[in-house]
Protein backbone atom coordinates (compact mmCIF):
# COMPACT_ATOMS: atom_id res chain seq x y z
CA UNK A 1 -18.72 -49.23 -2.32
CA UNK A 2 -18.61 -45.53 -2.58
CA UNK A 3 -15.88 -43.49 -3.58
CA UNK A 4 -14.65 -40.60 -6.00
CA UNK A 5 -11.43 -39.04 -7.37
CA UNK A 6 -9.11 -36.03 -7.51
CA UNK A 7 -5.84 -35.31 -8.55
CA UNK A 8 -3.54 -33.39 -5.88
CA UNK A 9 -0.55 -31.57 -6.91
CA UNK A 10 1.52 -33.99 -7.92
CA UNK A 11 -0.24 -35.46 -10.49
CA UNK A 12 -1.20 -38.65 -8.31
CA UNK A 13 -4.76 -39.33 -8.03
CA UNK A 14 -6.43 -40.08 -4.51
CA UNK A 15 -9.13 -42.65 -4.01
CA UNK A 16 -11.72 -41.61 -1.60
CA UNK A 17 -13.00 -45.19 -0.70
CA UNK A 18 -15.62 -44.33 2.67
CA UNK A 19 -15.80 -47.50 3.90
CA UNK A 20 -12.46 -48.74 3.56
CA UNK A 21 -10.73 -45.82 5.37
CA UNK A 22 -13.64 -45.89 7.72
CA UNK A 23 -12.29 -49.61 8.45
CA UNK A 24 -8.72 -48.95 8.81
CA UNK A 25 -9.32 -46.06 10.61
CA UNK A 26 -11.55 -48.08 13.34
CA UNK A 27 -13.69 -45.30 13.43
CA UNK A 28 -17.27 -45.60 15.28
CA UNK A 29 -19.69 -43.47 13.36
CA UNK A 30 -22.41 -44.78 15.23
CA UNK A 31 -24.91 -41.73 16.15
CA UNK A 32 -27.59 -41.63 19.36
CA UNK A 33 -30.83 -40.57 17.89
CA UNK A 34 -31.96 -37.56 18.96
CA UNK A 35 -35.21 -35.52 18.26
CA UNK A 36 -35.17 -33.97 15.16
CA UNK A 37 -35.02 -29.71 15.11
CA UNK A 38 -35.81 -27.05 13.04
CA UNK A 39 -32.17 -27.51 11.11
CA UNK A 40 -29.03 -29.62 11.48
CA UNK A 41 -26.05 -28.15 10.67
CA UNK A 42 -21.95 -29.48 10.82
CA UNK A 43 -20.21 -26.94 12.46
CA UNK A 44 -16.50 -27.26 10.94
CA UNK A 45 -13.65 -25.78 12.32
CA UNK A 46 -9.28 -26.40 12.01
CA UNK A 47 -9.32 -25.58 15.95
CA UNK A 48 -11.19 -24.71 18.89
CA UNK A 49 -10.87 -21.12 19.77
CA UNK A 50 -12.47 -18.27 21.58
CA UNK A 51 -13.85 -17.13 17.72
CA UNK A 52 -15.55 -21.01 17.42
CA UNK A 53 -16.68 -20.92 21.18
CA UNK A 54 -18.64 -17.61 20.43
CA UNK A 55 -20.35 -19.53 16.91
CA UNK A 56 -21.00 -22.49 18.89
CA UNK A 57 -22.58 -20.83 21.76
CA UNK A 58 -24.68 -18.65 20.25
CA UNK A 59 -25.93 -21.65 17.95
CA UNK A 60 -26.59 -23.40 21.25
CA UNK A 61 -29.43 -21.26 22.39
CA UNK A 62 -31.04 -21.59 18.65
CA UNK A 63 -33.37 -24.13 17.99
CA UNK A 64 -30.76 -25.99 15.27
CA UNK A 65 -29.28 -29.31 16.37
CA UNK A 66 -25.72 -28.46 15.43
CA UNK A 67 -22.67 -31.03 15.64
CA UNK A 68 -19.05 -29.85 16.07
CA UNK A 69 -16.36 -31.36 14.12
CA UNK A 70 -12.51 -30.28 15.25
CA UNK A 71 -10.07 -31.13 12.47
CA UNK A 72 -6.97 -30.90 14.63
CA UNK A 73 -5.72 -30.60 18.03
CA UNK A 74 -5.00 -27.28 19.36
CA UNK A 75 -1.01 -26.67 19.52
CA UNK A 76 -1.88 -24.15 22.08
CA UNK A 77 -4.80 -23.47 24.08
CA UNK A 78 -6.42 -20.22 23.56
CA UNK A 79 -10.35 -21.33 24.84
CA UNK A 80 -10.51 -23.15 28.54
CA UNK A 81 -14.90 -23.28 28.05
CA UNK A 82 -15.78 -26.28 27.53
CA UNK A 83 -17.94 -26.71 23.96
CA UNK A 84 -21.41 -25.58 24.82
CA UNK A 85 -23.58 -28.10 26.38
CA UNK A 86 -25.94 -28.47 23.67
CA UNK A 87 -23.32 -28.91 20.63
CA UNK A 88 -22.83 -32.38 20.20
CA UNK A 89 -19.15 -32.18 19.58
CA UNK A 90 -18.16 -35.55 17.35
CA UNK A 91 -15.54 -37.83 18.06
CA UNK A 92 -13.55 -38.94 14.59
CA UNK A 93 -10.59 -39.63 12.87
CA UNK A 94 -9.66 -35.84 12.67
CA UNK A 95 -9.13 -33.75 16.07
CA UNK A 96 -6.41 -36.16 17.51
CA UNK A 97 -3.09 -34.38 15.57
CA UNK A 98 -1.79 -31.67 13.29
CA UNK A 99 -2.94 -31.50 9.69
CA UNK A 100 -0.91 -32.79 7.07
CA UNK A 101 -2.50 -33.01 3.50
CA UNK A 102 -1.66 -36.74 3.06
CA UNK A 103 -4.76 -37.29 5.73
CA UNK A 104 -6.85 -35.55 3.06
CA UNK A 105 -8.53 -38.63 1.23
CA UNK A 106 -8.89 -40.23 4.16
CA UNK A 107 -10.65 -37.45 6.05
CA UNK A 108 -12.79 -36.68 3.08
CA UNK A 109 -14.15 -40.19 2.51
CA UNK A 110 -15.05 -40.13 6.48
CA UNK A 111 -16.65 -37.15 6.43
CA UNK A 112 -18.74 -38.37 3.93
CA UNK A 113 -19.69 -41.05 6.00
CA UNK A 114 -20.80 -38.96 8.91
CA UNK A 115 -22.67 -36.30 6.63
CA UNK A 116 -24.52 -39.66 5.57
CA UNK A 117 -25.47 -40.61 9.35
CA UNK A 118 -25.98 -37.27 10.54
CA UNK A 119 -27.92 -36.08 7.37
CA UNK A 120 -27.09 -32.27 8.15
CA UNK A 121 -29.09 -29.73 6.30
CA UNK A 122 -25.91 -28.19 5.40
CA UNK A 123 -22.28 -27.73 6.37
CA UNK A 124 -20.52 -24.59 8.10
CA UNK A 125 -16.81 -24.69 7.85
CA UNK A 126 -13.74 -22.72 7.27
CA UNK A 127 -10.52 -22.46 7.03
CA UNK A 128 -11.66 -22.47 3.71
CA UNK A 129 -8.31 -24.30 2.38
CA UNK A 130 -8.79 -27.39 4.82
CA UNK A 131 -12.02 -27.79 6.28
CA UNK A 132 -14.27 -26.16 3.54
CA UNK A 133 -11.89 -28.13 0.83
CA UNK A 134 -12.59 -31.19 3.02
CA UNK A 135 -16.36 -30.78 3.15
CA UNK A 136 -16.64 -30.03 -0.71
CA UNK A 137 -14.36 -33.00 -1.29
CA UNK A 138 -17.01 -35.55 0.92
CA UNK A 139 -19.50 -34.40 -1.71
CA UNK A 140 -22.34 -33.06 0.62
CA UNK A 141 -23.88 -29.84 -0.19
CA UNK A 142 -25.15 -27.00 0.54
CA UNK A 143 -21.67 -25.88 2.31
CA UNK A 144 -21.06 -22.35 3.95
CA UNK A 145 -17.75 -21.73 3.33
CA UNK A 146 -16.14 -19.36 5.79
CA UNK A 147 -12.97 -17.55 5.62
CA UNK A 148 -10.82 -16.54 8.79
CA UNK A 149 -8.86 -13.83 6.88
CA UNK A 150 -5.21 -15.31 6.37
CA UNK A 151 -6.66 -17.81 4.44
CA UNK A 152 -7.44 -15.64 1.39
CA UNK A 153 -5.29 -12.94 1.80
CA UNK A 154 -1.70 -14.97 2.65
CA UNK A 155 -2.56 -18.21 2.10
CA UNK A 156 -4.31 -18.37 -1.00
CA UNK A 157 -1.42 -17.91 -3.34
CA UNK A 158 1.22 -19.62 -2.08
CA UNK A 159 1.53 -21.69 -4.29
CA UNK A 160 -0.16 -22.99 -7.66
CA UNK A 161 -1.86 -26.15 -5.73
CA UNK A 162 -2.98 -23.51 -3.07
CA UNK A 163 -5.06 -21.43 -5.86
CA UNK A 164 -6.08 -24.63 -7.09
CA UNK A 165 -7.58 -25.66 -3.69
CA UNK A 166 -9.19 -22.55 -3.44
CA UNK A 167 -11.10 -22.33 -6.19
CA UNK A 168 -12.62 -25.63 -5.75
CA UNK A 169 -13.71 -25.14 -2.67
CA UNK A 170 -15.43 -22.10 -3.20
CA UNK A 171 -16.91 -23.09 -6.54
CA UNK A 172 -18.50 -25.97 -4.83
CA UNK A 173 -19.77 -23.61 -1.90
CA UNK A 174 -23.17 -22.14 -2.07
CA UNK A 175 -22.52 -19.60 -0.11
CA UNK A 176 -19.41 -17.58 1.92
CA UNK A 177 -19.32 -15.16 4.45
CA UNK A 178 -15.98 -13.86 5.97
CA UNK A 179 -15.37 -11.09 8.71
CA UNK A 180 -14.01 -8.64 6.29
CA UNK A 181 -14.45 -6.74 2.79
CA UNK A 182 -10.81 -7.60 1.88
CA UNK A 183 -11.17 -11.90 2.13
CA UNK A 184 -14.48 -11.03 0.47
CA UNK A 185 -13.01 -9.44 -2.46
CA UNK A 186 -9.88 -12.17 -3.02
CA UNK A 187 -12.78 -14.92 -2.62
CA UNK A 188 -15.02 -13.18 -5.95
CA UNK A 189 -10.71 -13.13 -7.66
CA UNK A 190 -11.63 -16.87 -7.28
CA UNK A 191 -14.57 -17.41 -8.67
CA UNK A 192 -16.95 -16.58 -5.48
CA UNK A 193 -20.20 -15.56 -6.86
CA UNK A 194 -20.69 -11.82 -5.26
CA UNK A 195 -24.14 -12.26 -4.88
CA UNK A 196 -23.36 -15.30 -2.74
CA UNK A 197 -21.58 -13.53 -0.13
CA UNK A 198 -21.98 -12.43 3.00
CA UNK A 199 -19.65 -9.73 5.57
CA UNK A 200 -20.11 -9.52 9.10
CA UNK A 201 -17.53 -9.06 12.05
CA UNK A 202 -17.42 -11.29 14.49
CA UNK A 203 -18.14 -8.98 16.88
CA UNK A 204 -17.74 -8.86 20.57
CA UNK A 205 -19.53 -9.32 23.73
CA UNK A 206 -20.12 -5.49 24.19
CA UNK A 207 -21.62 -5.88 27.40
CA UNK A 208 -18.56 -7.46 29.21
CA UNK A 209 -15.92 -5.42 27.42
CA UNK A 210 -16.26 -2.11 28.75
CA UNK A 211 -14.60 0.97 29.35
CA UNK A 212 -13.12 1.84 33.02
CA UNK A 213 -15.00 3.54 35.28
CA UNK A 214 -11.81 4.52 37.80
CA UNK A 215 -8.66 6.15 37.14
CA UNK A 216 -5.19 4.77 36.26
CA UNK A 217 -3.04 3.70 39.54
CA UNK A 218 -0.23 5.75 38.33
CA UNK A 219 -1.67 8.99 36.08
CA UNK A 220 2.45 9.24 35.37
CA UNK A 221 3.07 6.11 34.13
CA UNK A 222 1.80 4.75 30.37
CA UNK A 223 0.81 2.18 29.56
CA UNK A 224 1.02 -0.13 25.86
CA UNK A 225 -0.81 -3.28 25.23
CA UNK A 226 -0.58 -6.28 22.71
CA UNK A 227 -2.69 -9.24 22.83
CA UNK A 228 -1.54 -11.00 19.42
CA UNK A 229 -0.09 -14.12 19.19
CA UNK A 230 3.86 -14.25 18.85
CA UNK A 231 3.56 -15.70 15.26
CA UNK A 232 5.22 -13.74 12.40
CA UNK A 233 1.79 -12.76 10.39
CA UNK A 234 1.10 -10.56 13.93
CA UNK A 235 4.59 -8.67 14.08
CA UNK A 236 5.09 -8.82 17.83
CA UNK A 237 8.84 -8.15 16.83
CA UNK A 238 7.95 -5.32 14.99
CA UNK A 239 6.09 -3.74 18.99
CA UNK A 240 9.37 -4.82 20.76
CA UNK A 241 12.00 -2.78 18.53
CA UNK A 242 9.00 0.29 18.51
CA UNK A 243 9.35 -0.61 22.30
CA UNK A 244 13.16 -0.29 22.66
CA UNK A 245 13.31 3.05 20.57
CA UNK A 246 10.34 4.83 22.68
CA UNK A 247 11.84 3.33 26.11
CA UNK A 248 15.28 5.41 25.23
CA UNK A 249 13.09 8.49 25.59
CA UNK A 250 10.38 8.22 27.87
CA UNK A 251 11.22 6.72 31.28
CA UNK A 252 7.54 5.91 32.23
CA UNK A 253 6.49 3.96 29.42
CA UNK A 254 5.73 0.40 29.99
CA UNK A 255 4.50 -2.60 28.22
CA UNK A 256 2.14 -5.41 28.29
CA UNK A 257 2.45 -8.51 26.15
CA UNK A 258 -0.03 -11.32 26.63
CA UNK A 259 0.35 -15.13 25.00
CA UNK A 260 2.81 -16.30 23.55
CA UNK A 261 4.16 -18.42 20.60
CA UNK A 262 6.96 -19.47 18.00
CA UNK A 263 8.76 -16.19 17.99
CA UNK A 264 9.01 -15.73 21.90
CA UNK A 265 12.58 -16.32 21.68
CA UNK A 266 13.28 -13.12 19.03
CA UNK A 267 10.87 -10.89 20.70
CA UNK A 268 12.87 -11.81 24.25
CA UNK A 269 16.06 -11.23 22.78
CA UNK A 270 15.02 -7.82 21.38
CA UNK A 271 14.05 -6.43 24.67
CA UNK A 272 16.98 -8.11 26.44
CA UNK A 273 19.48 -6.47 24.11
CA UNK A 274 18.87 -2.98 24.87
CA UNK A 275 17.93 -3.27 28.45
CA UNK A 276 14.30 -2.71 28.75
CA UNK A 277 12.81 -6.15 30.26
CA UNK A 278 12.31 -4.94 33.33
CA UNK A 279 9.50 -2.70 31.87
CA UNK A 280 7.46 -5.40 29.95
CA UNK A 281 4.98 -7.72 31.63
CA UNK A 282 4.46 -10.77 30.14
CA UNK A 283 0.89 -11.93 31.15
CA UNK A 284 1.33 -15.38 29.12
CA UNK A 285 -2.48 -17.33 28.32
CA UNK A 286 -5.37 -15.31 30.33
CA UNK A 287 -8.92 -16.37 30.00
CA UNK A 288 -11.67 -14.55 28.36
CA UNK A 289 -12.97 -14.15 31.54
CA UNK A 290 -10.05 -12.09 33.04
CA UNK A 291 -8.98 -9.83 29.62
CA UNK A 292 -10.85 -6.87 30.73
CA UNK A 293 -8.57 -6.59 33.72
CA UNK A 294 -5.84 -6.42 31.15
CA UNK A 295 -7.43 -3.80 29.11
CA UNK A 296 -8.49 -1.58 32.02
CA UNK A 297 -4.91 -1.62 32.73
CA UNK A 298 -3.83 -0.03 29.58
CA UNK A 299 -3.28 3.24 28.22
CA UNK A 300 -2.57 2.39 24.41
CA UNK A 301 -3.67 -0.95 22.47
CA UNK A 302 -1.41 -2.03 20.02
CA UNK A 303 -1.58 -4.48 17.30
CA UNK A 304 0.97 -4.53 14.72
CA UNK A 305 -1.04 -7.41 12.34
CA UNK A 306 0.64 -7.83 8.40
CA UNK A 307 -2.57 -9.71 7.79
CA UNK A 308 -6.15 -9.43 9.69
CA UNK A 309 -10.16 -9.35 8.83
CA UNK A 310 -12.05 -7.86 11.56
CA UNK A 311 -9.59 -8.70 14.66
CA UNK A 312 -11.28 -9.55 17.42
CA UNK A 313 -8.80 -8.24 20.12
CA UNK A 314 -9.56 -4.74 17.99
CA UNK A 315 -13.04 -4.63 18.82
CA UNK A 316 -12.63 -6.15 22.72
CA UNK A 317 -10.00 -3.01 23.18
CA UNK A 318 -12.54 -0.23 21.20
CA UNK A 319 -15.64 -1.70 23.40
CA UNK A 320 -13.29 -1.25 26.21
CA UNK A 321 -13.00 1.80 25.46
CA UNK A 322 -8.96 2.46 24.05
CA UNK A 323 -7.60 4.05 21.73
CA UNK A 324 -6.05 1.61 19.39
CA UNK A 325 -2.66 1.98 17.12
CA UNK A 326 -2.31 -0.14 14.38
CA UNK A 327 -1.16 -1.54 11.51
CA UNK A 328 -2.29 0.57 8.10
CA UNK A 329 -3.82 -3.02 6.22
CA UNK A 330 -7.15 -2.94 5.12
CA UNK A 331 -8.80 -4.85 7.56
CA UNK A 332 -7.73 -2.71 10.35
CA UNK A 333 -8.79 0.40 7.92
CA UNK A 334 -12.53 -0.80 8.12
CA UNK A 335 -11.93 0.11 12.32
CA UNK A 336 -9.59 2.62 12.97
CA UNK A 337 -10.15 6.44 11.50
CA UNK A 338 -6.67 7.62 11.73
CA UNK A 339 -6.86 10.81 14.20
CA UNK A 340 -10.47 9.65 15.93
CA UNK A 341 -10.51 6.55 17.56
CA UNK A 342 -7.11 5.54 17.52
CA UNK A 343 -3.59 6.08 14.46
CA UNK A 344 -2.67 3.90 11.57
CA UNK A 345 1.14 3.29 11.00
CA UNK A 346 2.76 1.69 8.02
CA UNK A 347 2.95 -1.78 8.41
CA UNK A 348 6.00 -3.40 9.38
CA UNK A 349 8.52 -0.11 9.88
CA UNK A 350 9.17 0.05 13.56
CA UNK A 351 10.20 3.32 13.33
CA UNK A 352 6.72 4.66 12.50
CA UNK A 353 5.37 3.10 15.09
CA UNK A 354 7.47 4.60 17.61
CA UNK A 355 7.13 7.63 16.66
CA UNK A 356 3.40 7.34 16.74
CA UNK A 357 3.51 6.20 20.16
CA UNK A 358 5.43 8.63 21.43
CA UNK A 359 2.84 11.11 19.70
CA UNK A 360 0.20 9.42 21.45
CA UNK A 361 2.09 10.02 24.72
CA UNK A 362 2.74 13.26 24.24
CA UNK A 363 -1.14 13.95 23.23
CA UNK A 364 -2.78 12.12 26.50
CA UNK A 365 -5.10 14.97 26.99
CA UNK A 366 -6.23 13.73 23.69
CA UNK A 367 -6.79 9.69 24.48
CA UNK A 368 -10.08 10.27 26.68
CA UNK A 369 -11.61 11.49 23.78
CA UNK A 370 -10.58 8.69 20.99
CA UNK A 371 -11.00 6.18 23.89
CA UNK A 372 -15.26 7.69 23.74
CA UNK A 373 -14.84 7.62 19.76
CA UNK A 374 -13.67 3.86 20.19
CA UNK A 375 -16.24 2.58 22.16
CA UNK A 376 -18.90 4.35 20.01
CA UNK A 377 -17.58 2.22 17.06
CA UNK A 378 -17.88 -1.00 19.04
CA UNK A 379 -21.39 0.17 19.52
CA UNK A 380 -22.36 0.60 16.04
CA UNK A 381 -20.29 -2.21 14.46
CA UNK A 382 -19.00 -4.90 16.77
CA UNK A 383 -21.74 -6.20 18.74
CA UNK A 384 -21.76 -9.85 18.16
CA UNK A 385 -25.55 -10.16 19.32
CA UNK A 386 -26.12 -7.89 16.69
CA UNK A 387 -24.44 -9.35 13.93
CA UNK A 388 -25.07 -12.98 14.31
CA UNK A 389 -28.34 -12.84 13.11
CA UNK A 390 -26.66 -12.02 9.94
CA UNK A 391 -25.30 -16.01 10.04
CA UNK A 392 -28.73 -17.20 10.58
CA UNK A 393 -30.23 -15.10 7.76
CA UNK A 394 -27.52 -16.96 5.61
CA UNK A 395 -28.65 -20.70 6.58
CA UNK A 396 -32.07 -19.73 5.85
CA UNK A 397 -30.94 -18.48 2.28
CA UNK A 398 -28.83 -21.56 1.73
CA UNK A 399 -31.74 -23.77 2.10
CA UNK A 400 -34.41 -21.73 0.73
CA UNK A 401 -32.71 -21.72 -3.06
């Protein structure tokens, strides 16, 4: 019987017996057999999102045999394609709920299990406090771990067993590669070698985000957009009081929020208050397929993030070709040259931030300009075709040490 130890937080120590959680669990590890290819690799991911449907698909037309592993169910769905046909997504104990640390010794010991069927020639995964900790816990190495920003910079020291997690994971990880310079910095304040690192934004599919070719419906009307989820790291509220102030002065401004989430209620009661609903379109879920309709409809992208890497929705709206206000945090500093292809405000103070857009209202002559300057960056950094080859040039590093 296999199994290993660790003490959690509290001081109690977990068992990670495989077999006997594998039992309980009534889990069928059973594998088809399937030609063998130039690599095998565990794709492992908290969720499945637009970001893991453009790893997984551009794995899919590599020659690696690569196996996706979901540790929870989505709470929301944010990615309607179906995983690509050739990742052999994997049916297990995790995927079916929400996360909850007590699952951890059970999880482990089954993902050892499956890393012992499979025999992967190494392990992708990230968040890097669940799935990364869960892949160095099963023992397996080599592991990429790979952060997705709020992991490092907001979760990382919450608390003394948060630190704690961190640094085993990544001391156990041969190599990591994040989206940004900022989670690549907190992960060397842990103990990340920084010769075992490796930065590249996730890029975008430059070729379907583009800028409009026709002009706005209404030249007097303008025209903000948000994209970011109405969770409190992404300061939605913060848009809606900017809104409120720069409706009271400009009767032709208008806004766009897509999604939703947790604070819909406090964003809704913000623009209720003073009167201005009827000038905000909420465009709920859309599908990657129809966001550039949404950006071609917009004057102004907006995105007032207190934590980001390399934001995704940034780079669709520069390929597209806006001019982009945002937050002044470091990962939106690697984008956005204040004054070129878009304004920086100080995070959080929704005063700034309406003044800035009313500047950018009253400088439209300006926006065609920044909106060229915008796309150019997307150009130079943000092609994802581009910059996953920097992922495969990690795998082969991994296993060539």
């Amino acid at each position: 019987m296999i199994s290993s130890m660790v003490r959690n937080y509290a001081g109690q120590i977990w068992v990670l017996d495989v077999v006997e959680c594998c039992r309980l669990e009534g889990v069928n590890l059973q594998l088809l057999i399937v030609p063998t290819a130039s690599m095998k690799i565990i794709y492992f991911s908290k969720n499945y999102t637009p970001h893991d449907y453009r790893f997984l698909s551009s794995l899919s037309h590599t020659d690696n045999e690569v196996f996706f592993l979901q540790l929870q169910a989505n709470r929301r769905q944010t990615e309607d394609r179906a995983v690509p046909a050739k990742i052999r997504q994997i049916p297990w104990a995790g995927g079916q709920r929400e996360f909850h640390w007590r699952d951890v010794p059970r999880l482990a010991s089954i993902l050892r299990r499956l890393t012992k069927e499979i025999k992967p020639d190494l392990i992708h995964a990230g968040p890097i406090q669940n799935c990364a900790f869960l892949a160095a816990l099963s023992g397996f190495r080599p592991i990429l771990a790979m952060s997705w920003g709020y992991d490092l910079v907001m979760d990382a020291d919450k608390s003394a067993w948060m630190r704690w997690v961190t640094r085993f994971t990544l001391k156990r990880s041969a190599f990591f590669t994040s989206d940004a310079n900022i989670s690549r910095d907190k992960a060397v304040a842990f103990g990340m070698d920084p010769e075992k690192t490796v930065i590249f934004p996730w890029g975008t599919d430059i070729d379907h985000f583009t800028p409009r070719t026709s002009p706005p419906s209404d030249p007097e009307a303008f025209t903000l957009f948000c994209s970011r989820s109405w969770e409190p790291i992404y300061g939605v509220d913060i848009l809606a009081k900017a809104f409120v102030k720069v409706a009271s002065v400009d009767p032709d401004v208008n806004l766009i929020l897509l999604g939703g989430g947790s604070q819909g209620s406090r964003i809704r009661q913000i623009l209720t208050s003073d009167n201005v609903m009827e000038r905000v379109h909420f465009g709920g879920h859309v599908t990657q397929k129809d966001l550039l309709h949404w950006y071609h409809m917009t004057d102004l992208y907006i995105s007032p993030s207190h934590v980001d890497g390399s934001s995704v929705t940034l780079m669709e709206a520069l390929a597209s070709g806006l001019p982009c206000l945002v937050s002044d945090i470091p990962g939106n500093r690697e984008w956005i040259q204040d004054g070129v292809n878009g304004w920086l405000f100080r995070d959080g103070d929704a005063d700034d931030l309406a003044q800035k857009i009313i500047s950018a209202i009253r400088n439209r002559s300006s926006l065609t300009k920044m909106g060229q300057a915008a796309r150019q960056t997307a150009e130079q950094k943000a092609d994802w075709t581009k910059n996953f080859g920097k992922l495969l040039e990690t795998y082969d590093r991994m296993l060539s040490r």
